[in-house]
N, C-alpha and C. Protein backbone atom coordinates (compact mmCIF):
# COMPACT_ATOMS: atom_id res chain seq x y z
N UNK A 1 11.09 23.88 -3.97
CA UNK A 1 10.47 22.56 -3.90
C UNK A 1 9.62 22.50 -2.63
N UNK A 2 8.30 22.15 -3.13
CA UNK A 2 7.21 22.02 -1.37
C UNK A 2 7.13 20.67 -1.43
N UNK A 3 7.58 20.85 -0.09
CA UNK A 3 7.23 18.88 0.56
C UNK A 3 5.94 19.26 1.42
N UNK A 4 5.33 18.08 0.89
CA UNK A 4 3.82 17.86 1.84
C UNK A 4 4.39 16.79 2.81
N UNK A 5 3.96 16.37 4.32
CA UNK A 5 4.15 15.26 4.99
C UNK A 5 3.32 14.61 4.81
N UNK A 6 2.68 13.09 4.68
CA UNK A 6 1.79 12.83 4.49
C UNK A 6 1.27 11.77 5.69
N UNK A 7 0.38 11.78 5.92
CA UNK A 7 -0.22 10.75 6.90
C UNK A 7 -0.49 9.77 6.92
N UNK A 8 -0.80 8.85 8.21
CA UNK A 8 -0.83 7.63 8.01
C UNK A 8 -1.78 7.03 7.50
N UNK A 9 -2.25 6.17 6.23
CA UNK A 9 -3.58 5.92 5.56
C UNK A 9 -4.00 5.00 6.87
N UNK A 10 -5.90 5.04 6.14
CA UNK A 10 -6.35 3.79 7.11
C UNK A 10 -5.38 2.81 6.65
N UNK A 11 -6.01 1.51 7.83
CA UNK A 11 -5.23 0.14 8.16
C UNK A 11 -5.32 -0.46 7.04
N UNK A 12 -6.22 -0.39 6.13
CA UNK A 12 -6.98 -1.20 5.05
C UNK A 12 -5.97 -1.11 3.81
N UNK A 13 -5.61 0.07 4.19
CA UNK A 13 -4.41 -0.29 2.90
C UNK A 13 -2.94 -0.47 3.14
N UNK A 14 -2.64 -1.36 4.11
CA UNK A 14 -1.71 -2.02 4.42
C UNK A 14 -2.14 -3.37 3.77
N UNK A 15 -3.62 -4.12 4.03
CA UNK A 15 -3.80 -4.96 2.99
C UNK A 15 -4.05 -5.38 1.84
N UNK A 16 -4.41 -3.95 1.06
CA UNK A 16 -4.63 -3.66 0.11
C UNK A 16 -2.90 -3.31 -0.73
N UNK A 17 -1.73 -2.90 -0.13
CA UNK A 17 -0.78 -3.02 -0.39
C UNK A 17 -0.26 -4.40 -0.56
N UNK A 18 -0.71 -4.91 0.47
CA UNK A 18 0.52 -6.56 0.62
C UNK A 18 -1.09 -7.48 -0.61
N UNK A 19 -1.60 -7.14 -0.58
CA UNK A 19 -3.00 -7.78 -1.96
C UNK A 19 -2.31 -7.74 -3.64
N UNK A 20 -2.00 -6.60 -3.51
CA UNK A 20 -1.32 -5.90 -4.87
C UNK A 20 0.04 -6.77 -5.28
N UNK A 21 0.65 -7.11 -3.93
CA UNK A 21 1.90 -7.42 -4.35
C UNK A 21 1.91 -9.06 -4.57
N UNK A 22 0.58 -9.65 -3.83
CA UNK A 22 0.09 -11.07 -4.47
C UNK A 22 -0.33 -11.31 -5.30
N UNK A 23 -1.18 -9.90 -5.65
CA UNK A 23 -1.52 -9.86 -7.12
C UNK A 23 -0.52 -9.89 -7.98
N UNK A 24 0.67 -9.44 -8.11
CA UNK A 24 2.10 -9.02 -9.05
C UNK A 24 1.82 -8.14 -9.75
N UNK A 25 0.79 -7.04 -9.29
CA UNK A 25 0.13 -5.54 -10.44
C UNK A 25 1.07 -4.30 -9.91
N UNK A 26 2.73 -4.84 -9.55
CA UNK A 26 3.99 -4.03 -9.12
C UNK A 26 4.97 -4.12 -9.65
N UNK A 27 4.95 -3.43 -10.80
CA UNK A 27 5.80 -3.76 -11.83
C UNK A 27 7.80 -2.79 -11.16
N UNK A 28 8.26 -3.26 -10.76
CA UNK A 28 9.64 -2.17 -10.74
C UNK A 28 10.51 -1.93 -11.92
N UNK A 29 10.10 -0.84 -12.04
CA UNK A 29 10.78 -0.13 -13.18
C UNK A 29 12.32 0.36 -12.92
N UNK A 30 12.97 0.12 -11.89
CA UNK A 30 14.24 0.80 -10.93
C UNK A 30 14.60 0.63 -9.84
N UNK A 31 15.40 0.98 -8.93
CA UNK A 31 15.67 0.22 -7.83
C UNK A 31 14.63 0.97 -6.98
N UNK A 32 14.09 2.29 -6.99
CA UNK A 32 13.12 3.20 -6.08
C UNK A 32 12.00 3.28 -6.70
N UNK A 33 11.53 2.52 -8.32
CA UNK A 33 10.31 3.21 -9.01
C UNK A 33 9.72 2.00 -9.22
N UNK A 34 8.07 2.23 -9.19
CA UNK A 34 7.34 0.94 -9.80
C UNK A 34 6.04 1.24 -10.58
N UNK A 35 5.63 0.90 -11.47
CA UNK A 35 3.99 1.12 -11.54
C UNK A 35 2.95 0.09 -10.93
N UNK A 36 2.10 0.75 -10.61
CA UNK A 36 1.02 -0.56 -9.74
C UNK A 36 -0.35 -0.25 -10.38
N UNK A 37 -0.54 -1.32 -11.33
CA UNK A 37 -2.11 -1.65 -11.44
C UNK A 37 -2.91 -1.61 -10.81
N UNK A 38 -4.31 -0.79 -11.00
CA UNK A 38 -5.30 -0.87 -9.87
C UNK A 38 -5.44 -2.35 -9.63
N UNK A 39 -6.60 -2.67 -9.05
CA UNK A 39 -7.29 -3.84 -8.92
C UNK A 39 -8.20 -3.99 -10.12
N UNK A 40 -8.77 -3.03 -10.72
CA UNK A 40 -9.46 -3.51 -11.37
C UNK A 40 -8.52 -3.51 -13.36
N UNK A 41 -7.46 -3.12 -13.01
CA UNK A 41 -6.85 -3.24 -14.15
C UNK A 41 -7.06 -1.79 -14.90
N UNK A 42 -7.94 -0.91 -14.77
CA UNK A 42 -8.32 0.16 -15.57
C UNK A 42 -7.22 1.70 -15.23
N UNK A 43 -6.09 1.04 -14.11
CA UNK A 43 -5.59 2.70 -13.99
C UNK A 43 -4.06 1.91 -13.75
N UNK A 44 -2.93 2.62 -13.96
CA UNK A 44 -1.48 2.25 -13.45
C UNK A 44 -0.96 3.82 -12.87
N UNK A 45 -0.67 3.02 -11.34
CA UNK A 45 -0.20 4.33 -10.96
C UNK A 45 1.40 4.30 -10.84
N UNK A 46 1.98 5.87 -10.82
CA UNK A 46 3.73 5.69 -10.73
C UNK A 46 4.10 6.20 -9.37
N UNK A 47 4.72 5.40 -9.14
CA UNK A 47 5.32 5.61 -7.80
C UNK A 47 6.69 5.42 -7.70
N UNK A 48 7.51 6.70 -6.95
CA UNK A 48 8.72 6.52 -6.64
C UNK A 48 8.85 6.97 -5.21
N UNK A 49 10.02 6.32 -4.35
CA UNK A 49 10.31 6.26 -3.27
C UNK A 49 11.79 6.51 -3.39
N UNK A 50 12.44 8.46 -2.40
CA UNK A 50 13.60 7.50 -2.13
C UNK A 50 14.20 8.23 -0.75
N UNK A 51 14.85 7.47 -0.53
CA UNK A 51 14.92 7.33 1.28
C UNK A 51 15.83 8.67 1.13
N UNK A 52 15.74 9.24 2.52
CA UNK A 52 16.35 10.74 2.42
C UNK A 52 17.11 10.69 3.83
N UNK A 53 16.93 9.37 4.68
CA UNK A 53 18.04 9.05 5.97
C UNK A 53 17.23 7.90 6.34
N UNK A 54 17.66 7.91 7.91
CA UNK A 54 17.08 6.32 8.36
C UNK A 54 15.50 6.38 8.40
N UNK A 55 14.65 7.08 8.90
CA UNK A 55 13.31 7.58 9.25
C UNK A 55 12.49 8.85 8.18
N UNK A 56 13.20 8.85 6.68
CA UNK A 56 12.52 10.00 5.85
C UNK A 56 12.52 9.83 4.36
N UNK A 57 11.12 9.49 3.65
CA UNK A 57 11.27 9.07 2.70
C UNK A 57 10.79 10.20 1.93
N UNK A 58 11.03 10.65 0.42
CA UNK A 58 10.58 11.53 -0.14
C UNK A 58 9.67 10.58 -1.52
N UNK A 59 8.32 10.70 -1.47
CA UNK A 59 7.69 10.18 -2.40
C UNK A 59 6.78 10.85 -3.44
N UNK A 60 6.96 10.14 -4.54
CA UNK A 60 5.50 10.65 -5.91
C UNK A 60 4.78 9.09 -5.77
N UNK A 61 3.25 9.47 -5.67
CA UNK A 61 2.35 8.68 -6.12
C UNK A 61 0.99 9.29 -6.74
N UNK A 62 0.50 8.70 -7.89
CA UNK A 62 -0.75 9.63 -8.66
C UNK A 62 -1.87 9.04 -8.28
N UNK A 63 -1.46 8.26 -7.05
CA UNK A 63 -3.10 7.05 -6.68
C UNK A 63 -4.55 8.53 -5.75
N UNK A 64 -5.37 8.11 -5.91
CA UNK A 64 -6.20 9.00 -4.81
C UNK A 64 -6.20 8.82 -3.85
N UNK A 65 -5.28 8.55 -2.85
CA UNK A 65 -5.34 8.56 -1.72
C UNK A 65 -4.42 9.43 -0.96
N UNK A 66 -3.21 9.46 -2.47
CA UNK A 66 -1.82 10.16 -1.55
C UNK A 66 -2.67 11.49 -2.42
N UNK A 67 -3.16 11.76 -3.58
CA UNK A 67 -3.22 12.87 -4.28
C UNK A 67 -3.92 13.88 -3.81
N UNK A 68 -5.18 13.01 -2.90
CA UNK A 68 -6.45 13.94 -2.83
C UNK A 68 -6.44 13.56 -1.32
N UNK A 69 -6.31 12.61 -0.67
CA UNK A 69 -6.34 12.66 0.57
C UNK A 69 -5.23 12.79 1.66
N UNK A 70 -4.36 12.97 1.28
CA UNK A 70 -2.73 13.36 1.68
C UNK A 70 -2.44 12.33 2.68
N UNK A 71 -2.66 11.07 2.23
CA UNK A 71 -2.10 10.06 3.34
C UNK A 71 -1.48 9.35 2.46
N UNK A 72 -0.49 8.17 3.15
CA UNK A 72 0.25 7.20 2.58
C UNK A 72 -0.23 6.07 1.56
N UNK A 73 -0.76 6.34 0.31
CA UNK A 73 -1.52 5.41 -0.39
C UNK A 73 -0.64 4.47 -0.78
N UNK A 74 -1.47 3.20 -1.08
CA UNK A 74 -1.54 1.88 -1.06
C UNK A 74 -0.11 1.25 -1.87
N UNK A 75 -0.35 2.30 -2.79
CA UNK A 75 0.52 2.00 -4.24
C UNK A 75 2.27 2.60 -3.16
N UNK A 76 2.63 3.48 -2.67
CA UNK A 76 3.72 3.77 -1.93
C UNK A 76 4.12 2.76 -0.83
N UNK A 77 2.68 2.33 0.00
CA UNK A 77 3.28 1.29 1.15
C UNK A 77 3.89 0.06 0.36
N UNK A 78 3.45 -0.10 -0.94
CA UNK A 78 3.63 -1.84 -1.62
C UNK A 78 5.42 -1.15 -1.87
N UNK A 79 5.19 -0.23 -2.82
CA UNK A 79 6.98 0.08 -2.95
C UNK A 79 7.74 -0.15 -1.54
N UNK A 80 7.36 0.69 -0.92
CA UNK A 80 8.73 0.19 0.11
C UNK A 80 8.54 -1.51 0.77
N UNK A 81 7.35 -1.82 0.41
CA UNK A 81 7.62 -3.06 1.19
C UNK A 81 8.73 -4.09 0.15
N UNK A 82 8.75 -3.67 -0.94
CA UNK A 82 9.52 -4.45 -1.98
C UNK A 82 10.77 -4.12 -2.01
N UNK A 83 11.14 -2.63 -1.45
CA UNK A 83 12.44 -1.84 -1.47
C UNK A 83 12.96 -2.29 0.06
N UNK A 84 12.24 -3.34 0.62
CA UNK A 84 12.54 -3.72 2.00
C UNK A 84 12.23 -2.95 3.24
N UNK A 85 12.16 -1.97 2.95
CA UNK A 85 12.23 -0.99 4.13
C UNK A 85 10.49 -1.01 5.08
N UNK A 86 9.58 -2.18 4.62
CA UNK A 86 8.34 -2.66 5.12
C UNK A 86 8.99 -4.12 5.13
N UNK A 87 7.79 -4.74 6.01
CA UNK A 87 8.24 -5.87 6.01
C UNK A 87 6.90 -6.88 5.11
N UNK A 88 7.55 -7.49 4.47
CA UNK A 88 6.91 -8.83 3.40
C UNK A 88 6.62 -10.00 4.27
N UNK A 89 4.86 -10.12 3.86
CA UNK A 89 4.37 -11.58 4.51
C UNK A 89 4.69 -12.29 3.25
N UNK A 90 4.91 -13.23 2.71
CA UNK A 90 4.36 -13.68 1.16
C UNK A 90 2.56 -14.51 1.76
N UNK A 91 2.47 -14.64 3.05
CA UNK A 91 1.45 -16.26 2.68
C UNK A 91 -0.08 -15.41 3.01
N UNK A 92 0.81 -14.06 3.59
CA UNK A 92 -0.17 -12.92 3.54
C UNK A 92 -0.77 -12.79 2.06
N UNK A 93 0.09 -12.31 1.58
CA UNK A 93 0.45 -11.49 0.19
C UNK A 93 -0.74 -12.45 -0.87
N UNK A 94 -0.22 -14.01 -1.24
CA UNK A 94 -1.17 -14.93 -1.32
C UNK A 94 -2.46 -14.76 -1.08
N UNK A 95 -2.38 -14.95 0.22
CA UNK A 95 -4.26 -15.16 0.89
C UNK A 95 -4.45 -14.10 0.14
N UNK A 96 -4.46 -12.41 -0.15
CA UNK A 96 -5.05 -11.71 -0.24
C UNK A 96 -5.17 -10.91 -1.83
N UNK A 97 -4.95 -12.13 -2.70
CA UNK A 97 -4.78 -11.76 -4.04
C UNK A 97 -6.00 -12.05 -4.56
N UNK A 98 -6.19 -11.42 -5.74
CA UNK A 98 -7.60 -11.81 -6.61
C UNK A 98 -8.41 -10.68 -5.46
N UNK A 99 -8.31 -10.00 -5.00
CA UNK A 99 -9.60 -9.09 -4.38
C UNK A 99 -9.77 -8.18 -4.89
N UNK A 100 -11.26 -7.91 -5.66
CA UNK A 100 -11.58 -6.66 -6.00
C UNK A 100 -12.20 -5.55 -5.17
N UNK A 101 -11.22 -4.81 -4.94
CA UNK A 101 -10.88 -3.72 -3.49
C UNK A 101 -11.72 -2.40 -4.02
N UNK A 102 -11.48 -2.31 -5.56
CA UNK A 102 -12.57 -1.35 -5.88
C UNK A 102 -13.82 -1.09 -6.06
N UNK A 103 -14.24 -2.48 -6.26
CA UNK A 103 -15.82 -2.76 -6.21
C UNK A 103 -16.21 -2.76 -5.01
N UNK A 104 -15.26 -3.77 -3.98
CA UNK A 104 -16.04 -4.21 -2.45
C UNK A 104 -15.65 -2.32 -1.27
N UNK A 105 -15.18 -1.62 -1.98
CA UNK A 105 -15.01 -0.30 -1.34
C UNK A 105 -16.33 0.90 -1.83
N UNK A 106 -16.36 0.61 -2.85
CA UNK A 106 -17.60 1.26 -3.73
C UNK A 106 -19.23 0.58 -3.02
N UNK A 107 -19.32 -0.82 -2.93
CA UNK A 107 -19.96 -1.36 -2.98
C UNK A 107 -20.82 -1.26 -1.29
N UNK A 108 -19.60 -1.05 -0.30
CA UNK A 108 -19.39 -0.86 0.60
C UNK A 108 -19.59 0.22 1.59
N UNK A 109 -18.66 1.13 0.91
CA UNK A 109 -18.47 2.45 1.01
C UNK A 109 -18.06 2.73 2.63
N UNK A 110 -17.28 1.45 3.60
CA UNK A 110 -16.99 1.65 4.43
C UNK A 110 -15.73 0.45 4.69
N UNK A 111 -14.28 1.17 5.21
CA UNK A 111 -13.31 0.29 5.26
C UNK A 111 -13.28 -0.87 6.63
N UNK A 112 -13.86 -0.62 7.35
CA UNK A 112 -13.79 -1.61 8.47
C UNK A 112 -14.88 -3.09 7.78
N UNK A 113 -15.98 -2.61 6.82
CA UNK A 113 -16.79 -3.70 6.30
C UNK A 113 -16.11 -4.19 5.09
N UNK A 114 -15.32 -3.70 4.50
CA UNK A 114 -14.44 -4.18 3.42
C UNK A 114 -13.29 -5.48 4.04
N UNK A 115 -12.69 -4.64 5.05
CA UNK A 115 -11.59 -5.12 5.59
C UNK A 115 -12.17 -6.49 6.28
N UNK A 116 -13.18 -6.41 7.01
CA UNK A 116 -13.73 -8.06 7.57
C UNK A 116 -13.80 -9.17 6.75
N UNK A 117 -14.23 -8.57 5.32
CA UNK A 117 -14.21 -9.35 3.95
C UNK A 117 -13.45 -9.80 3.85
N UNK A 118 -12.09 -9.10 3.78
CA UNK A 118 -11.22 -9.74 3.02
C UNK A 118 -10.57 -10.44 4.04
N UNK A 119 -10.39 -10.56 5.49
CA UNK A 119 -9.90 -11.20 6.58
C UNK A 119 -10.85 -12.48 6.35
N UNK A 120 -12.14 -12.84 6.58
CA UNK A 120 -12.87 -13.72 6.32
C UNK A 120 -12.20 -14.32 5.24
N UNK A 121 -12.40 -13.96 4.21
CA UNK A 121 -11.99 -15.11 2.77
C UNK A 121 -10.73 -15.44 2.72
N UNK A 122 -8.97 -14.52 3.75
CA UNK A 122 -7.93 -14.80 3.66
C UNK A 122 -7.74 -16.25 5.14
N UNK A 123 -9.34 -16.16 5.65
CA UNK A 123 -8.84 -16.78 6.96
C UNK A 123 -9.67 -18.68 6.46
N UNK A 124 -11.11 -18.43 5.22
CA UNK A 124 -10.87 -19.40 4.60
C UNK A 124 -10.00 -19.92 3.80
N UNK A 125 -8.58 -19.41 3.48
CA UNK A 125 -7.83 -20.15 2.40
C UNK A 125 -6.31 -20.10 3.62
N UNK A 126 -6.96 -20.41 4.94
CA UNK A 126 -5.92 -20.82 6.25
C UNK A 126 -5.11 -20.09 6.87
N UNK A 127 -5.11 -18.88 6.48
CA UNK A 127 -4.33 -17.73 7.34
C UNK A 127 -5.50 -16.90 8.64
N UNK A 128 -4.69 -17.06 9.59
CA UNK A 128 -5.83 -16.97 10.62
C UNK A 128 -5.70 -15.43 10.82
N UNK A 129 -7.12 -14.92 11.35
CA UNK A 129 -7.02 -13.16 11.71
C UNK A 129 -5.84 -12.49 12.31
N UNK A 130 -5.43 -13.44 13.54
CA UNK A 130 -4.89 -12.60 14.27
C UNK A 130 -3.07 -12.42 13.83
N UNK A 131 -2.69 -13.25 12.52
CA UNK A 131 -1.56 -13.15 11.82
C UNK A 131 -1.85 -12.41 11.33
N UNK A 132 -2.72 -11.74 10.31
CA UNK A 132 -3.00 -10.60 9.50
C UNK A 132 -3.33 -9.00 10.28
N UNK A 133 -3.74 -9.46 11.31
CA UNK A 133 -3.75 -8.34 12.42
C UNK A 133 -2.46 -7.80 13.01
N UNK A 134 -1.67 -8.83 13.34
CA UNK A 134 -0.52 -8.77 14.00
C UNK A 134 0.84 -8.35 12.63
N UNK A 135 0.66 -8.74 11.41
CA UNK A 135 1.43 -8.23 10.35
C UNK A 135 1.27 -6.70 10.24
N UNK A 136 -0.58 -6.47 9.78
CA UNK A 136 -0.87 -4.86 9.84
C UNK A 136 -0.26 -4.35 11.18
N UNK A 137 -0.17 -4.65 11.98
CA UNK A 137 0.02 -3.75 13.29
C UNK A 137 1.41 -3.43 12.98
N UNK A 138 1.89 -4.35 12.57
CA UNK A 138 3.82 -4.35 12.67
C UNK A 138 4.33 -2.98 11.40
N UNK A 139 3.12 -3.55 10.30
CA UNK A 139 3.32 -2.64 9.29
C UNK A 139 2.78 -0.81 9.43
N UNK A 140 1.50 -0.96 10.64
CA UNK A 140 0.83 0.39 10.63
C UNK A 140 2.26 1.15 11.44
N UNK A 141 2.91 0.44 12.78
CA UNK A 141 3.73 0.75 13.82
C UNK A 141 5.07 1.47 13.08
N UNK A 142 5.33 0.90 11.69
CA UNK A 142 6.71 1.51 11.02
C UNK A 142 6.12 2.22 10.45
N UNK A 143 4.87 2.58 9.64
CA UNK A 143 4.89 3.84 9.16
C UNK A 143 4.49 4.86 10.14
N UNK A 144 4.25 4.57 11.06
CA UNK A 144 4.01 5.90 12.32
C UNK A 144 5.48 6.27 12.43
N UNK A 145 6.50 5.72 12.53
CA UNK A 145 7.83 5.72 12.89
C UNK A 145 9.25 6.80 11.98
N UNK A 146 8.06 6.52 10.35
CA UNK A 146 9.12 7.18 9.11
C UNK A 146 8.08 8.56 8.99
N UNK A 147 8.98 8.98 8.26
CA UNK A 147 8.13 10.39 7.30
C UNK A 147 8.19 10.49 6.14
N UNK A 148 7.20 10.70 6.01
CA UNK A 148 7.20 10.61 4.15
C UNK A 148 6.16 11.58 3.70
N UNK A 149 7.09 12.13 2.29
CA UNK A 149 6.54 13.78 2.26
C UNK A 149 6.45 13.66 0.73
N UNK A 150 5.65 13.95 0.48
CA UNK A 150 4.99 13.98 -0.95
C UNK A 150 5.74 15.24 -1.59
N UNK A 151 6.60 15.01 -2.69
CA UNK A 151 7.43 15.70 -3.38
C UNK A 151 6.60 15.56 -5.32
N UNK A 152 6.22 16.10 -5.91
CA UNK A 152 5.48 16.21 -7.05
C UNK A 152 6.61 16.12 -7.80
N UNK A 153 8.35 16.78 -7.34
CA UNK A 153 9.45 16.34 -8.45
C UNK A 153 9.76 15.21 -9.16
N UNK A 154 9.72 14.16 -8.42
CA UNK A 154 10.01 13.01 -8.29
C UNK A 154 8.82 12.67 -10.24
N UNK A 155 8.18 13.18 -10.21
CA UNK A 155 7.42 12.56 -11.03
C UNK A 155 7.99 12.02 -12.38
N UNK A 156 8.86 13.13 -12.65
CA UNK A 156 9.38 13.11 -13.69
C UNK A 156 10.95 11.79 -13.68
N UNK A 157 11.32 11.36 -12.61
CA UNK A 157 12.14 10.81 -12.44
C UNK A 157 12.52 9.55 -13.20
């Protein structure tokens, strides 16, 4: 069995995780498994998580970020934040639902101009920047902290 470690994704999909889970496109299939709807509805990815001690998680995700770019994609940070082991804003989670992350990333083609977007429109519906700053930070700070290693077994699980 090869474990990959995987790295820490950009910041952007810490909100793009806690987006998903306002969206409710996180379906849990198990106490460690979920599928997550893209944003745009056209893909479901499977993701399982399961903790291997206090600081080591062993994960499958089929999203492109963990597949092709070997970092912590979006669809894995939302699992553990539901499996507890992240921590849950809900008024976050709220503000940042209904965003189409695949168009304004495409459209974009840069995450710091995506990410202002969606801070802007979460900071018109009353959640101010520096709560959403200060959540990502809390959330980027624990995944620097765990390890998590991309295991392809898990798929079948």
């Amino acid at each position: 069995m090869s474990l990959k470690l995987l790295s820490k994704p950009p910041r952007i999909k810490v909100l793009e995780a806690i987006g998903a889970i306002g969206d409710g496109r996180i379906r849990m299939v198990g106490a460690n498994k979920a599928l997550v709807t893209s944003s745009t509805g056209e893909k479901e990815y499977t993701v399982v998580a399961v903790k291997e001690g206090a600081d080591t998680f062993r994960v499958f995700s089929n999203d492109n970020g963990t597949v092709f770019k070997s970092y912590i994609g979006y669809p894995i940070i939302s699992l553990l934040i539901l499996m507890g082991e992240l921590p849950l804003d809900n008024t976050i989670a709220k503000a940042l639902s209904g965003i189409p992350w695949k168009e304004l990333n495409e459209k974009y083609q840069k995450y710091a101009v995506v990410e202002n977007i969606v801070i802007s429109r979460a900071e018109r519906l009353g959640v101010p920047r520096t709560t959403i700053d200060e959540y990502v930070n809390i959330v980027y700070k624990k995944l620097g902290l765990i390890k998590v290693y991309f295991d392809e077994s898990l798929m079948h699980q």
